[in-house]
Structures are given as C-alpha cells and as structure tokens.
PDB file of N, CA and C in Angstrom:
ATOM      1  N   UNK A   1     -21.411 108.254 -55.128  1.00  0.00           N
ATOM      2  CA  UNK A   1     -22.158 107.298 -54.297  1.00  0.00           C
ATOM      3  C   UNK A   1     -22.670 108.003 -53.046  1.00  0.00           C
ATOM      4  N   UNK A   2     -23.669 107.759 -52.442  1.00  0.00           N
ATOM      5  CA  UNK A   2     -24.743 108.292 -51.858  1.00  0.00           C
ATOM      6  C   UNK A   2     -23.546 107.302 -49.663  1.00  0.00           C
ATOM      7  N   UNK A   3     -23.824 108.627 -49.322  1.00  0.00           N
ATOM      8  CA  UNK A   3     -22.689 107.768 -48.318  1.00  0.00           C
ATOM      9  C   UNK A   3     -23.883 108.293 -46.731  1.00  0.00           C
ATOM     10  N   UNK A   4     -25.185 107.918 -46.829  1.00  0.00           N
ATOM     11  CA  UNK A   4     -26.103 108.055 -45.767  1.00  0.00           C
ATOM     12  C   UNK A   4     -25.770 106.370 -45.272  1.00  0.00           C
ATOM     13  N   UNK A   5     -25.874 106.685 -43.775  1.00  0.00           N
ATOM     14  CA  UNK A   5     -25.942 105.570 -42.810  1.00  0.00           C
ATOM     15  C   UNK A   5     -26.997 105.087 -43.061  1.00  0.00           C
ATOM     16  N   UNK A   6     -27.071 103.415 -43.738  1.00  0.00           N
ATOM     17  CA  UNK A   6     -28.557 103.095 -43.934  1.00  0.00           C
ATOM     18  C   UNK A   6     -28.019 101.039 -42.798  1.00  0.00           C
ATOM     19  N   UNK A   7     -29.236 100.502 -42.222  1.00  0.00           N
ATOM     20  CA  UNK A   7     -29.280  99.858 -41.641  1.00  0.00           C
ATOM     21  C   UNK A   7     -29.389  98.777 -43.024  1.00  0.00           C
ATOM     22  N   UNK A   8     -28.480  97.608 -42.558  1.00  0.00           N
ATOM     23  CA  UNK A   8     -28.866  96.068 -43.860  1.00  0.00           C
ATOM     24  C   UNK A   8     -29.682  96.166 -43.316  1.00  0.00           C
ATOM     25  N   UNK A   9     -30.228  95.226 -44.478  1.00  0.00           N
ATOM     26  CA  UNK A   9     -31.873  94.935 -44.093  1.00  0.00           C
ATOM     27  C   UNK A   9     -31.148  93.225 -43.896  1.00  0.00           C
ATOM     28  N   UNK A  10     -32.405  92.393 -43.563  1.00  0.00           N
ATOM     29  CA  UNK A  10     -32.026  90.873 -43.106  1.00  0.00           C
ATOM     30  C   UNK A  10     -31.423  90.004 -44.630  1.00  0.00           C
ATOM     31  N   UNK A  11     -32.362  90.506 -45.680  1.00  0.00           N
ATOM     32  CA  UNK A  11     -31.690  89.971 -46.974  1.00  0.00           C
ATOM     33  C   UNK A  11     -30.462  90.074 -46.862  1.00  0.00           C
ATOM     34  N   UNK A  12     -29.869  91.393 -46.812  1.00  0.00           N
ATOM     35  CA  UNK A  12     -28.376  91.765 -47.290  1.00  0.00           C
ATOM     36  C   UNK A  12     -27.260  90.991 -46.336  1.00  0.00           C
ATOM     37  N   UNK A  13     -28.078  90.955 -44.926  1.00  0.00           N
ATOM     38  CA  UNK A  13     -26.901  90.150 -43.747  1.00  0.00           C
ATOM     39  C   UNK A  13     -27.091  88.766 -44.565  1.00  0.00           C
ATOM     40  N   UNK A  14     -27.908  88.618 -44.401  1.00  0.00           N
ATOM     41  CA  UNK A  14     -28.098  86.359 -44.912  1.00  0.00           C
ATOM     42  C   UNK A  14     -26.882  86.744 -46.411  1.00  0.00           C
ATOM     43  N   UNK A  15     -27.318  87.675 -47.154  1.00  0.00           N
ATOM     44  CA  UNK A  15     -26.574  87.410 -48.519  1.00  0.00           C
ATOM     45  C   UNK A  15     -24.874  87.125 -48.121  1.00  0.00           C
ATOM     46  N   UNK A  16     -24.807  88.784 -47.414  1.00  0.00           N
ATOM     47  CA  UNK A  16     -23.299  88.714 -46.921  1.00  0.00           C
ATOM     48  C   UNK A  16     -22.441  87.568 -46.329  1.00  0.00           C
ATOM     49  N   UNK A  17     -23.487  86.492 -45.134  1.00  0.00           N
ATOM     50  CA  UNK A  17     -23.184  85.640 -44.393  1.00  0.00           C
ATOM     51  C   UNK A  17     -22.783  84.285 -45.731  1.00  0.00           C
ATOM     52  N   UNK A  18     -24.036  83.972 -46.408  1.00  0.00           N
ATOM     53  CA  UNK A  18     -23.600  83.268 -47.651  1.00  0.00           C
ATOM     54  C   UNK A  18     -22.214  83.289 -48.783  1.00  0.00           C
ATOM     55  N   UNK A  19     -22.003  85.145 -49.236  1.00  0.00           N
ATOM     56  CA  UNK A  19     -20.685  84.963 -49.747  1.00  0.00           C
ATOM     57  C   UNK A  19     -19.522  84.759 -49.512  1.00  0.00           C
ATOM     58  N   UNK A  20     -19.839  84.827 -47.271  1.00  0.00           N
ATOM     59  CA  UNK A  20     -18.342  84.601 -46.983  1.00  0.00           C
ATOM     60  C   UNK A  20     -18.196  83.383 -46.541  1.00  0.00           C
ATOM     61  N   UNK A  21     -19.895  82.635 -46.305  1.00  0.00           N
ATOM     62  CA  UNK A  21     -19.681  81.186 -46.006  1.00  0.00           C
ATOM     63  C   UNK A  21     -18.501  80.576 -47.433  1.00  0.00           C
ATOM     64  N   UNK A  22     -19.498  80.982 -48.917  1.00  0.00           N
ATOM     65  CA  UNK A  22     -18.802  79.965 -49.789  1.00  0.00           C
ATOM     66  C   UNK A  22     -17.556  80.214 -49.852  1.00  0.00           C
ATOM     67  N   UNK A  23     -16.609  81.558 -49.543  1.00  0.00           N
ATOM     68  CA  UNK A  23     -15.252  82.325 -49.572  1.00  0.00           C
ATOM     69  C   UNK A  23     -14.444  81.304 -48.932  1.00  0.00           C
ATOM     70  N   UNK A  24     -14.876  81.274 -47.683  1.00  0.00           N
ATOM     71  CA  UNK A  24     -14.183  80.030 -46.748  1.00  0.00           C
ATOM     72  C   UNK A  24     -13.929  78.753 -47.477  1.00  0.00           C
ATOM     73  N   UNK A  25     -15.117  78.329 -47.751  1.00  0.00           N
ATOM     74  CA  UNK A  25     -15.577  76.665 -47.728  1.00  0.00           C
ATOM     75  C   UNK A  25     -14.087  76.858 -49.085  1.00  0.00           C
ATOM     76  N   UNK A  26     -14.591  77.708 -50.185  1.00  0.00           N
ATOM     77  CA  UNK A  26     -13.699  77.822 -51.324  1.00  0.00           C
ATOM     78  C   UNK A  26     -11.947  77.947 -50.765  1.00  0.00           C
ATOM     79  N   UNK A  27     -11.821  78.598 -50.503  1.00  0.00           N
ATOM     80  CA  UNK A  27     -10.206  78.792 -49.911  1.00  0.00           C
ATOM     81  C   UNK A  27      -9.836  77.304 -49.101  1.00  0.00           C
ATOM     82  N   UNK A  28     -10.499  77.212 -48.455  1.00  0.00           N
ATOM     83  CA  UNK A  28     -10.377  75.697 -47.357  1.00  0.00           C
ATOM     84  C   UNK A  28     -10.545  74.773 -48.340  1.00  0.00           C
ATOM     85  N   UNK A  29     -11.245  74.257 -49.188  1.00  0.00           N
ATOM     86  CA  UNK A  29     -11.017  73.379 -50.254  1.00  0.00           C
ATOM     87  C   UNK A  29      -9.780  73.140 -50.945  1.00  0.00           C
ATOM     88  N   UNK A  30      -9.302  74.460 -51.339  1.00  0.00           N
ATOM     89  CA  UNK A  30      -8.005  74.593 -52.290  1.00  0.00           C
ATOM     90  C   UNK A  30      -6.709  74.477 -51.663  1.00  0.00           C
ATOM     91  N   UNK A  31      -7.271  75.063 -49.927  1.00  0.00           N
ATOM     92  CA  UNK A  31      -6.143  74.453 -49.195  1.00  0.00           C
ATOM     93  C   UNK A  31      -5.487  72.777 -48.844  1.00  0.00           C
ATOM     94  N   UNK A  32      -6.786  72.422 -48.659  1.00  0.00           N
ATOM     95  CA  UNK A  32      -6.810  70.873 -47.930  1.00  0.00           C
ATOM     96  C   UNK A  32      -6.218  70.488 -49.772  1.00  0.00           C
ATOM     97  N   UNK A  33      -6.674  70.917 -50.412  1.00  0.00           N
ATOM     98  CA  UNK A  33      -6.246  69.999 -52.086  1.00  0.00           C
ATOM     99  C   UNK A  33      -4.845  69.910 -51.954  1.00  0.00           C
ATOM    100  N   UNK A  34      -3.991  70.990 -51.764  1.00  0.00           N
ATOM    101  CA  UNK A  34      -2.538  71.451 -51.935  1.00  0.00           C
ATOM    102  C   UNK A  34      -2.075  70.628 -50.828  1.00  0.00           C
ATOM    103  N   UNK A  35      -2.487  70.928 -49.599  1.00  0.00           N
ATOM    104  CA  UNK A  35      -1.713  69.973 -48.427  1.00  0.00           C
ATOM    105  C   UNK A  35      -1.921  67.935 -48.679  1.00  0.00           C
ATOM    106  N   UNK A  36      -3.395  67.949 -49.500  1.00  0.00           N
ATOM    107  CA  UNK A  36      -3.478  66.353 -49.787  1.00  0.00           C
ATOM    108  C   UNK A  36      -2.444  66.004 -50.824  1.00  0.00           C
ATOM    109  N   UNK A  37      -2.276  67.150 -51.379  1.00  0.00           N
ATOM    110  CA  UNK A  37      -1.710  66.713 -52.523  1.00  0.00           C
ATOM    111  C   UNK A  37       0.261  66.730 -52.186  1.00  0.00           C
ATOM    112  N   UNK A  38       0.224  67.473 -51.314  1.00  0.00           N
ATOM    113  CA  UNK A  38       1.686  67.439 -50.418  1.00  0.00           C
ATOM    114  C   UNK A  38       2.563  66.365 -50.114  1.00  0.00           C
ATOM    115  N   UNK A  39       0.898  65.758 -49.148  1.00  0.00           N
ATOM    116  CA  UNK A  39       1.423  64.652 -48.141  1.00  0.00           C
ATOM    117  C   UNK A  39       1.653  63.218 -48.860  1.00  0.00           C
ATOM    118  N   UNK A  40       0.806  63.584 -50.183  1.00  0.00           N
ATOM    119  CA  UNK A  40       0.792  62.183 -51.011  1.00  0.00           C
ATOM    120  C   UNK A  40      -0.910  61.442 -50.294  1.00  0.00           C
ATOM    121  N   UNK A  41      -1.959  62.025 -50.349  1.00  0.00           N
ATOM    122  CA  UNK A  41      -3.317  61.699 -49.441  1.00  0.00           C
ATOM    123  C   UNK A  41      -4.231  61.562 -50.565  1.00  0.00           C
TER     124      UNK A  41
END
C-alpha cells in the first residue's frame, strides 16, 4: 500500500462522518433495546 500523505477530499470526510454517524445511532439503538428491555419499558 502506497503510504504518501494525501489530503480527504470532501466526499471521503462526509462518507467517514456518515459511517460513524450510523455506528453510533446503531450501538445506541442496541443499547437503549437491552436497558428497555431491563427495566421492563
């Protein structure tokens, strides 16, 4: 693999920002499920 310092371009930030938006939203979903499902909710 080619290991030159290259700048993201704006695609790659928005992409990046998107896979860790859904990462969250996904983990935080499965959390709140387990704790609803805890409390009896």
């Amino acid at each position: 693999m080619a290991r030159e310092k290259k700048k993201k371009s704006t695609f790659q930030k928005i992409t990046m920002f998107v896979v860790w938006v859904m990462l969250i939203f996904t983990v935080g979903a499965v959390i709140i499920g387990s704790v609803g499902a805890l409390i009896g909710y």
